[in-house]
Protein backbone atom coordinates (compact mmCIF):
# COMPACT_ATOMS: atom_id res chain seq x y z
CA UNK A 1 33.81 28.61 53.53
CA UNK A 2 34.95 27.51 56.89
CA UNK A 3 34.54 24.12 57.97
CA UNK A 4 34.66 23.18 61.82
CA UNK A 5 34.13 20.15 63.76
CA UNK A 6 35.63 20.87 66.80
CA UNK A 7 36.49 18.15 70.00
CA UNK A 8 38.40 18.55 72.70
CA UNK A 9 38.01 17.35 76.76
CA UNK A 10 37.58 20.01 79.23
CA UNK A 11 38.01 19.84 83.33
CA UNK A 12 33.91 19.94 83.05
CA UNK A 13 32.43 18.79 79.51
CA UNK A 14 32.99 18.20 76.10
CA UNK A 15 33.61 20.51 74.06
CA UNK A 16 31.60 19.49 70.63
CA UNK A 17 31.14 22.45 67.95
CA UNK A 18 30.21 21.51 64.49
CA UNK A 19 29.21 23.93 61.88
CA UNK A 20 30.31 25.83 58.67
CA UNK A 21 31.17 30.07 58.32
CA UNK A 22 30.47 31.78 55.01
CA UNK A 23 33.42 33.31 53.77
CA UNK A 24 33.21 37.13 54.91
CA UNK A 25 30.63 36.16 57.74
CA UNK A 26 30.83 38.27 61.32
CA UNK A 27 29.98 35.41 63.76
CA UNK A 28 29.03 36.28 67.43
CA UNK A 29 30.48 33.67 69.93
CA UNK A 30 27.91 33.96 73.10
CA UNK A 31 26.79 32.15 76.02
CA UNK A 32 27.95 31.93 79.81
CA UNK A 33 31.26 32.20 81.44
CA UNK A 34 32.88 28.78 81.05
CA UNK A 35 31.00 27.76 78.10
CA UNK A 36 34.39 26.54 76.19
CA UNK A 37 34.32 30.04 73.66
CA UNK A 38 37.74 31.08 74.15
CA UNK A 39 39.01 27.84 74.00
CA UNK A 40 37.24 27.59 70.61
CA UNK A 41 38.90 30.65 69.18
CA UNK A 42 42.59 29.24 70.87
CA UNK A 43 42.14 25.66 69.04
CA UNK A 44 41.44 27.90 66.03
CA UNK A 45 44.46 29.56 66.33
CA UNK A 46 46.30 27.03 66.79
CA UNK A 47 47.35 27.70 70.25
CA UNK A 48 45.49 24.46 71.84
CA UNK A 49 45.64 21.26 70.50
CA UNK A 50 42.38 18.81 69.94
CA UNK A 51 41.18 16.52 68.46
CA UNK A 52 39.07 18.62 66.07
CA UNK A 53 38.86 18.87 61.63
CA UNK A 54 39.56 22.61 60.62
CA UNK A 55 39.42 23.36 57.00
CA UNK A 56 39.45 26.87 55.95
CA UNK A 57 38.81 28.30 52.47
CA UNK A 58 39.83 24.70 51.13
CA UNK A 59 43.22 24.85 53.04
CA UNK A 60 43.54 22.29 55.76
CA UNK A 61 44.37 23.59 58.78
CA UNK A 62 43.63 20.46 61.17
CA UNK A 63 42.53 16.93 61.03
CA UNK A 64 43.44 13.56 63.02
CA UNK A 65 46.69 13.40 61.16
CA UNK A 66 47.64 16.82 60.79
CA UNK A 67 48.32 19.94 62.61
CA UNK A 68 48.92 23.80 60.97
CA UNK A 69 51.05 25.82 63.15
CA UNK A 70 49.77 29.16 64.13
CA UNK A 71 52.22 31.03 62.57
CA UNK A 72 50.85 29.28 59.31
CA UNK A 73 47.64 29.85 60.10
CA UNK A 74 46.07 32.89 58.21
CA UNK A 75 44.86 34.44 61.57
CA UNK A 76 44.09 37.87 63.29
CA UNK A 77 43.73 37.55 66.67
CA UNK A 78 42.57 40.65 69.43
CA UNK A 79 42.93 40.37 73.03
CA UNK A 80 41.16 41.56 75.51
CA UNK A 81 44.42 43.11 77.20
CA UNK A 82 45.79 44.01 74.11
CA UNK A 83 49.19 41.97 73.71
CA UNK A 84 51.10 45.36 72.46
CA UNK A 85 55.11 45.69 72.06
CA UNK A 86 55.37 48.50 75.07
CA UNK A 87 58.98 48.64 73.98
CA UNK A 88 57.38 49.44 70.33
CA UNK A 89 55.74 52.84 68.87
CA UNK A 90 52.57 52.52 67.38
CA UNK A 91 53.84 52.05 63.98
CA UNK A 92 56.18 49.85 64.99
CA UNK A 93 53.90 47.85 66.43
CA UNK A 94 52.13 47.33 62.85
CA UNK A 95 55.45 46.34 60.52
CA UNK A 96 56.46 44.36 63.68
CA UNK A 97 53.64 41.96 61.35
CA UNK A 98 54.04 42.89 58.31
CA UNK A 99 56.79 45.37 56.61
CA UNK A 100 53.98 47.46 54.39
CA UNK A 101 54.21 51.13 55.68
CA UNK A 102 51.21 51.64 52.84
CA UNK A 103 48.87 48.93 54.63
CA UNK A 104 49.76 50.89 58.10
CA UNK A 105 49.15 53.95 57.46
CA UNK A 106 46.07 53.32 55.93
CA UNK A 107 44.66 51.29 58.95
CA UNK A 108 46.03 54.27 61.18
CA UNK A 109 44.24 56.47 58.82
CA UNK A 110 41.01 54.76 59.35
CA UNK A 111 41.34 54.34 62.83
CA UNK A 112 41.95 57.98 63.02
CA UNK A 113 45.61 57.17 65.36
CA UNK A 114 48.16 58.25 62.31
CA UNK A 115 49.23 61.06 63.92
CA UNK A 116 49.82 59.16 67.25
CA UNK A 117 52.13 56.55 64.99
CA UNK A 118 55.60 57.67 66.60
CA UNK A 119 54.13 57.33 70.10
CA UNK A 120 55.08 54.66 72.38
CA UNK A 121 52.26 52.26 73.12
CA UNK A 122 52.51 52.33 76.82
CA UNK A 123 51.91 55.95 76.89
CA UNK A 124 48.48 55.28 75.19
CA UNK A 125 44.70 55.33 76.54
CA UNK A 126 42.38 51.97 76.50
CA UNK A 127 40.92 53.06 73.68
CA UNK A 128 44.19 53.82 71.49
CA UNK A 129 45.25 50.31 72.48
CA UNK A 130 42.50 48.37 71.06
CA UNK A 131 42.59 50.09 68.08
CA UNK A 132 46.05 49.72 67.80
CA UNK A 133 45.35 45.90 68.56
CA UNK A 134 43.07 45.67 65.73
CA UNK A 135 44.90 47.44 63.27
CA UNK A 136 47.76 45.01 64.16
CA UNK A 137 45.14 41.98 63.89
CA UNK A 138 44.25 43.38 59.88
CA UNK A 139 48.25 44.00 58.70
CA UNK A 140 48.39 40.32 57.40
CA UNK A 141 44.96 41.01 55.60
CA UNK A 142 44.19 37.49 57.45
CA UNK A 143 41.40 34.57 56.32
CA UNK A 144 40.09 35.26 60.00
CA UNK A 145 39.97 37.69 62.80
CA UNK A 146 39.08 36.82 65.91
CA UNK A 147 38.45 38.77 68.73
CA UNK A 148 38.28 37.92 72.57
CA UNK A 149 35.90 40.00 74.28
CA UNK A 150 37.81 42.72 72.70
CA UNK A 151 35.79 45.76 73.93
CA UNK A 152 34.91 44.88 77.24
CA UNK A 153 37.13 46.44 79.36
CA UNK A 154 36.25 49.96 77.89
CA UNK A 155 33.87 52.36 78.82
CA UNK A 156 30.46 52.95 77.03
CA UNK A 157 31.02 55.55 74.75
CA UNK A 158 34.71 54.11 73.43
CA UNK A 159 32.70 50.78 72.74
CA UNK A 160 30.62 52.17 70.77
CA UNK A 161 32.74 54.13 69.00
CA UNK A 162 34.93 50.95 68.30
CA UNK A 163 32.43 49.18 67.50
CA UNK A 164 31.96 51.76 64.36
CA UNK A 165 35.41 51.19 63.24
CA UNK A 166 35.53 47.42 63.62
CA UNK A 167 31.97 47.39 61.46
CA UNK A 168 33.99 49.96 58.99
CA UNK A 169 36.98 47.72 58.65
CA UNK A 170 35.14 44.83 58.45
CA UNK A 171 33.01 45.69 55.34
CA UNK A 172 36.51 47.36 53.75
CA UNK A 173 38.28 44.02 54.32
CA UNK A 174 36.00 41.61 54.00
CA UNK A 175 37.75 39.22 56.33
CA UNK A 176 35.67 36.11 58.07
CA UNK A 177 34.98 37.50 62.07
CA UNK A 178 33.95 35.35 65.17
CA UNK A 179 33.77 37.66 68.07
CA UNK A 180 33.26 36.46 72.17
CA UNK A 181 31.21 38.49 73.45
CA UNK A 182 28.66 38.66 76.37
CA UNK A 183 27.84 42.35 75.41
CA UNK A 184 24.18 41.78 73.29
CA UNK A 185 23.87 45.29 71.90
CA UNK A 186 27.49 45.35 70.46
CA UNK A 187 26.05 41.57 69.08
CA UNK A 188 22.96 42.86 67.54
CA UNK A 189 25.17 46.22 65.89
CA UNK A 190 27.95 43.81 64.56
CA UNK A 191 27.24 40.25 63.48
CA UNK A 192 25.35 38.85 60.97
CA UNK A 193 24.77 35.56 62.74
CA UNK A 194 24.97 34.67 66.54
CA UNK A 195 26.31 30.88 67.66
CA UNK A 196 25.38 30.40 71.26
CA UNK A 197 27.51 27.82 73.58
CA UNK A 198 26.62 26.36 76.90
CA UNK A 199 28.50 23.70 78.13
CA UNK A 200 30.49 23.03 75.40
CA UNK A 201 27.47 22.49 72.68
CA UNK A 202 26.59 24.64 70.34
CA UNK A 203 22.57 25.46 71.50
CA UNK A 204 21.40 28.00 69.14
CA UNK A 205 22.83 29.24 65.92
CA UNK A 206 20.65 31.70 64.12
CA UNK A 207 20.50 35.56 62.60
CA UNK A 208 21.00 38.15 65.81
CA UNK A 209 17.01 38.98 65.20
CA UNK A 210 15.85 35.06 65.93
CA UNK A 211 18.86 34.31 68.66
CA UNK A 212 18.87 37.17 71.43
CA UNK A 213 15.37 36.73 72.42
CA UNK A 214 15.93 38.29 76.15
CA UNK A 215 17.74 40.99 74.67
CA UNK A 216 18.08 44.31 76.30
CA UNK A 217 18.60 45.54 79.73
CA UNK A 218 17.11 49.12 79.83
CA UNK A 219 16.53 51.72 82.56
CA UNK A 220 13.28 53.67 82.30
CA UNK A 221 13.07 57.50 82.39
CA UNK A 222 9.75 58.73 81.52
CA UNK A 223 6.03 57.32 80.86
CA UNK A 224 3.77 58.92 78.43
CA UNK A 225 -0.24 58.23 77.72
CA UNK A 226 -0.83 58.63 74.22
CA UNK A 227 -4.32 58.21 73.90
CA UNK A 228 -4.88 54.66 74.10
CA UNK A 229 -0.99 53.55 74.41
CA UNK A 230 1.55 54.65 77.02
CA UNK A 231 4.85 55.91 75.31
CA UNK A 232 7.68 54.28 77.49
CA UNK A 233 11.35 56.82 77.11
CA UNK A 234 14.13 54.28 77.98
CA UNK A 235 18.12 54.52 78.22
CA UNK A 236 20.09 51.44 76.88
CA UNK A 237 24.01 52.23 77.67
CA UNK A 238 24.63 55.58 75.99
CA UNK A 239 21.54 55.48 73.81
CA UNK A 240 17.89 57.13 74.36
CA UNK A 241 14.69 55.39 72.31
CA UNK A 242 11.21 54.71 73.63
CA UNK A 243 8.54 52.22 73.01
CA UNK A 244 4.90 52.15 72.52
CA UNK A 245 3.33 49.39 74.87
CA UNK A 246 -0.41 49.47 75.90
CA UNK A 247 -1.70 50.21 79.20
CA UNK A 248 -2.00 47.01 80.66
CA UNK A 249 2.02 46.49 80.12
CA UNK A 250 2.68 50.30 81.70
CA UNK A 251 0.89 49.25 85.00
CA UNK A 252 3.78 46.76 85.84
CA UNK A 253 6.64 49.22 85.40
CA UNK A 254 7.79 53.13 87.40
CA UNK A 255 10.43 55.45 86.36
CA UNK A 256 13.89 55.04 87.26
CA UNK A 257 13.79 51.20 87.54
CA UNK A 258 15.18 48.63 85.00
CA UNK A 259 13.55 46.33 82.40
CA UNK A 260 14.39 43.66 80.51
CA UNK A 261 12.99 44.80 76.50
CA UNK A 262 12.22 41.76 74.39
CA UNK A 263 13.59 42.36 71.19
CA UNK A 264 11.44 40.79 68.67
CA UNK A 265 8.45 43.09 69.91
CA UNK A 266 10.36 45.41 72.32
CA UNK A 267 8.43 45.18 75.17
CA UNK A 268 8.77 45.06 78.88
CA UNK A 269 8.78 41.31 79.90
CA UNK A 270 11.01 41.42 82.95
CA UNK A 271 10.72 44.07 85.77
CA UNK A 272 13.66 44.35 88.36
């Protein structure tokens, strides 16, 4: 378990988070640019000082009187730009953390980038680097990973593909997870429960299903009558589904524009 009451004074607002994480838990970190969530993940890593309580898995990591380094800390943290050694192969990289070639090669194997382990990292794609990132991230086997919109500057199908492997790892490790992310299909396919920011306060924390009720933006491709329903084909990223609405709905929306799907009854509820 993962205790957090977190304080510290921003430029605009407070920044006030108090809640608990199950132990094993993947934890999406949402809400709007600003909102104080990377600064939440930095003041859990130790790398911003507040005034906040952190107590994790009965170890005491913060409180008014005292202050865990982060190199004490039982952390994995991924970047967005991916913080590799460019000076460093891939596998060096990896014992840079921790000196067990076992533990490496089995995250490489996993990751499907052991045969790219003698390769310097600058000569790597996007792609190869986050994974590298993350495999860096597990070598301590830490109490938490965090990740800062990890996969965002990738393209489509390498998200999603990451995304596989971080939900693979994840379940093999069984480390705690908060992940930043503004990305609300990679939300819904990874975390078990979604804690939404604005302004510093925690406004919504909840299971993905009852917390991203605006969910999906989704371009439409075909419409279909189906005796008394229409049958909607839409496109969501790299991904082809389609809906059942009635006709009432299908009168308000044309192929080849975009929708906004609500996910609790996936229906069309905004038309742009």
């Amino acid at each position: 378990m993962i205790e957090l009451d977190i304080k510290k004074t921003l430029d605009q607002f407070e920044l006030e988070v108090k809640t608990t994480i199950k132990e094993g838990e993947f934890v999406a970190l949402s809400g709007e640019s600003g909102s104080g969530k990377t600064t939440l993940l930095r003041i859990l890593a130790g790398l911003e000082k507040s005034q906040s309580f952190i107590n994790v898995e009965g170890v005491l990591w913060q409180d008014e009187k005292s202050f865990l380094s982060p190199q004490k800390r039982e952390i994995g943290y991924v970047f967005q730009d991916y913080a590799l050694f460019e000076n460093m192969s891939v596998l060096e990289n990896l014992l840079y953390v921790q000196k067990d070639k076992k533990l490496a090669k089995y995250l490489l194997d996993i990751t499907s980038l052991y045969e790219l382990k003698d390769r310097s990292s600058k000569r790597l794609s996007g792609g190869q680097k986050q994974r590298v990132s993350l495999c860096r991230a597990l070598m301590k086997r830490p109490k938490l990973l965090l990740m800062d919109e990890a996969l965002s500057a990738l393209d489509m199908q390498m998200r999603v593909k990451l995304q596989d492997e971080i939900s693979k790892l994840h379940k093999e490790f069984k480390t705690t997870t908060i992940m930043v992310s503004h990305d609300k299909s990679e939300i819904y396919r990874l975390s078990d429960r979604v804690l939404v920011l604005k302004d510093g306060k925690l406004i919504e924390d909840g299971k993905v299903e009852q917390t991203l009720v605006s969910s999906f933006k989704a371009k439409v491709l075909d419409i279909k009558r189906v005796e008394d329903n229409m049958v909607v084909i839409i496109s969501m990223g790299e991904q082809i589904s389609k809906i059942t609405i009635s006709l009432k709905d299908a009168k308000n929306i044309q192929v080849g524009e975009e929708v906004t799907l609500d996910i609790k009854n996936l229906t069309p509820i905004i038309t742009s």
